[in-house]
Protein backbone atom coordinates (compact mmCIF):
# COMPACT_ATOMS: atom_id res chain seq x y z
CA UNK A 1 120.72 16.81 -53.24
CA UNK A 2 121.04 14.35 -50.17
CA UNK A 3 123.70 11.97 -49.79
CA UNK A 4 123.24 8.59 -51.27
CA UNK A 5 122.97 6.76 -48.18
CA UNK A 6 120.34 8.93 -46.79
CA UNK A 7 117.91 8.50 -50.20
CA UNK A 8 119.32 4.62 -50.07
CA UNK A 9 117.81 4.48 -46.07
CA UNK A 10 114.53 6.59 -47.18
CA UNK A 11 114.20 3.90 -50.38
CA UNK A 12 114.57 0.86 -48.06
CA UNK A 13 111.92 2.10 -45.79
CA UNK A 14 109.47 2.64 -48.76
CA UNK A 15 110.30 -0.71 -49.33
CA UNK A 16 109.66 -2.29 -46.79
CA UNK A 17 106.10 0.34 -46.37
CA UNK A 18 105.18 -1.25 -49.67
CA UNK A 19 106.17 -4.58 -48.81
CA UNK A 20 103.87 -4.47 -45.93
CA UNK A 21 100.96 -2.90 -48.28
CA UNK A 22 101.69 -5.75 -50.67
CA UNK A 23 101.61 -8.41 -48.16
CA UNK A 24 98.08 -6.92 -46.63
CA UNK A 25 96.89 -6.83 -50.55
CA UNK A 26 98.30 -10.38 -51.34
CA UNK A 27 96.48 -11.78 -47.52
CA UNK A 28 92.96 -9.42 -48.99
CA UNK A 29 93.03 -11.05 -52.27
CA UNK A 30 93.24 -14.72 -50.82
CA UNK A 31 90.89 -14.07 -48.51
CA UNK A 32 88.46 -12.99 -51.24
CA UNK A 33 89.68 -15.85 -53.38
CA UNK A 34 88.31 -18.26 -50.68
CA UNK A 35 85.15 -16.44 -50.05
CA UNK A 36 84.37 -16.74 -53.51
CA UNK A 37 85.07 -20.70 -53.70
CA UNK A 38 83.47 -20.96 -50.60
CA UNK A 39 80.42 -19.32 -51.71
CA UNK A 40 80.62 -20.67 -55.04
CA UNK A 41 80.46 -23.53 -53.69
CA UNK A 42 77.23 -23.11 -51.83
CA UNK A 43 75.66 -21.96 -55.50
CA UNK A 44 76.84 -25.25 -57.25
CA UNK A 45 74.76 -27.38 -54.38
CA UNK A 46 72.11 -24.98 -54.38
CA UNK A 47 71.95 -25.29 -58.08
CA UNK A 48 71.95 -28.94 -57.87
CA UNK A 49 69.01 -28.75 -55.48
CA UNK A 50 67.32 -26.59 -57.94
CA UNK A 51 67.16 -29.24 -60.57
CA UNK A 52 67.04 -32.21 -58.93
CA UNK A 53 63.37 -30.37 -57.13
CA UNK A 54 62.48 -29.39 -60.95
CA UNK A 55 63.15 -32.66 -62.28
CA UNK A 56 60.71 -34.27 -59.28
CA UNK A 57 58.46 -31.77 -59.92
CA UNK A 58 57.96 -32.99 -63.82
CA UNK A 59 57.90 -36.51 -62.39
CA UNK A 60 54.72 -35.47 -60.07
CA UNK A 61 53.21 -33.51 -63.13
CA UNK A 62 53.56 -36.74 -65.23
CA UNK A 63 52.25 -39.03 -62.83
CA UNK A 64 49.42 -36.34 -62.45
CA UNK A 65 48.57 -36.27 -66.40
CA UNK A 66 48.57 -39.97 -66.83
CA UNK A 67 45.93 -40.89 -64.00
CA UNK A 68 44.07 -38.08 -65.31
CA UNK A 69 44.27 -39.61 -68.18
CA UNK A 70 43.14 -43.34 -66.84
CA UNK A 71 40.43 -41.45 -64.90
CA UNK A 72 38.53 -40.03 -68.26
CA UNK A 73 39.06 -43.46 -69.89
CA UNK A 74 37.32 -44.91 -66.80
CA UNK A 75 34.36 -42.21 -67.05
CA UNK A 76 34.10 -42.67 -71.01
CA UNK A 77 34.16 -46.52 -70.54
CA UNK A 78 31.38 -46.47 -67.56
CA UNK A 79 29.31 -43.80 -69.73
């Protein structure tokens, strides 16, 4: 068995190994945290986009039914 200030020296350089591998893990993770913001981010807008072209697009189709409407009124009525 070694002397306890030999295993003592070996256990505060693990330590301080994992430390480090902590720290690299802790700087991974927030980097990934503010990727995923980031990009969730750039979904919501997208998303937003999305609906606000959908909703114009049902505008357009409504304007389009209702002077297609007028227009066969216009044809029955000059018939």
């Amino acid at each position: 068995m070694k002397p306890a200030h030999i295993r003592i020296l070996e256990l505060q350089k693990e330590v301080a190994n994992l430390a480090e591998l902590r720290d690299e893990a802790r700087s991974e993770m927030n980097s990934n945290i503010d990727e995923a913001l980031y990009y969730r981010k750039k979904a919501d807008e997208a998303e937003k986009r999305m609906h606000a072209h959908h909703d114009e697009i049902e505008h357009r189709l409504a304007e389009i039914a209702e002077l297609e409407e007028q227009e066969v009124l216009v044809q029955a009525a000059s018939a």
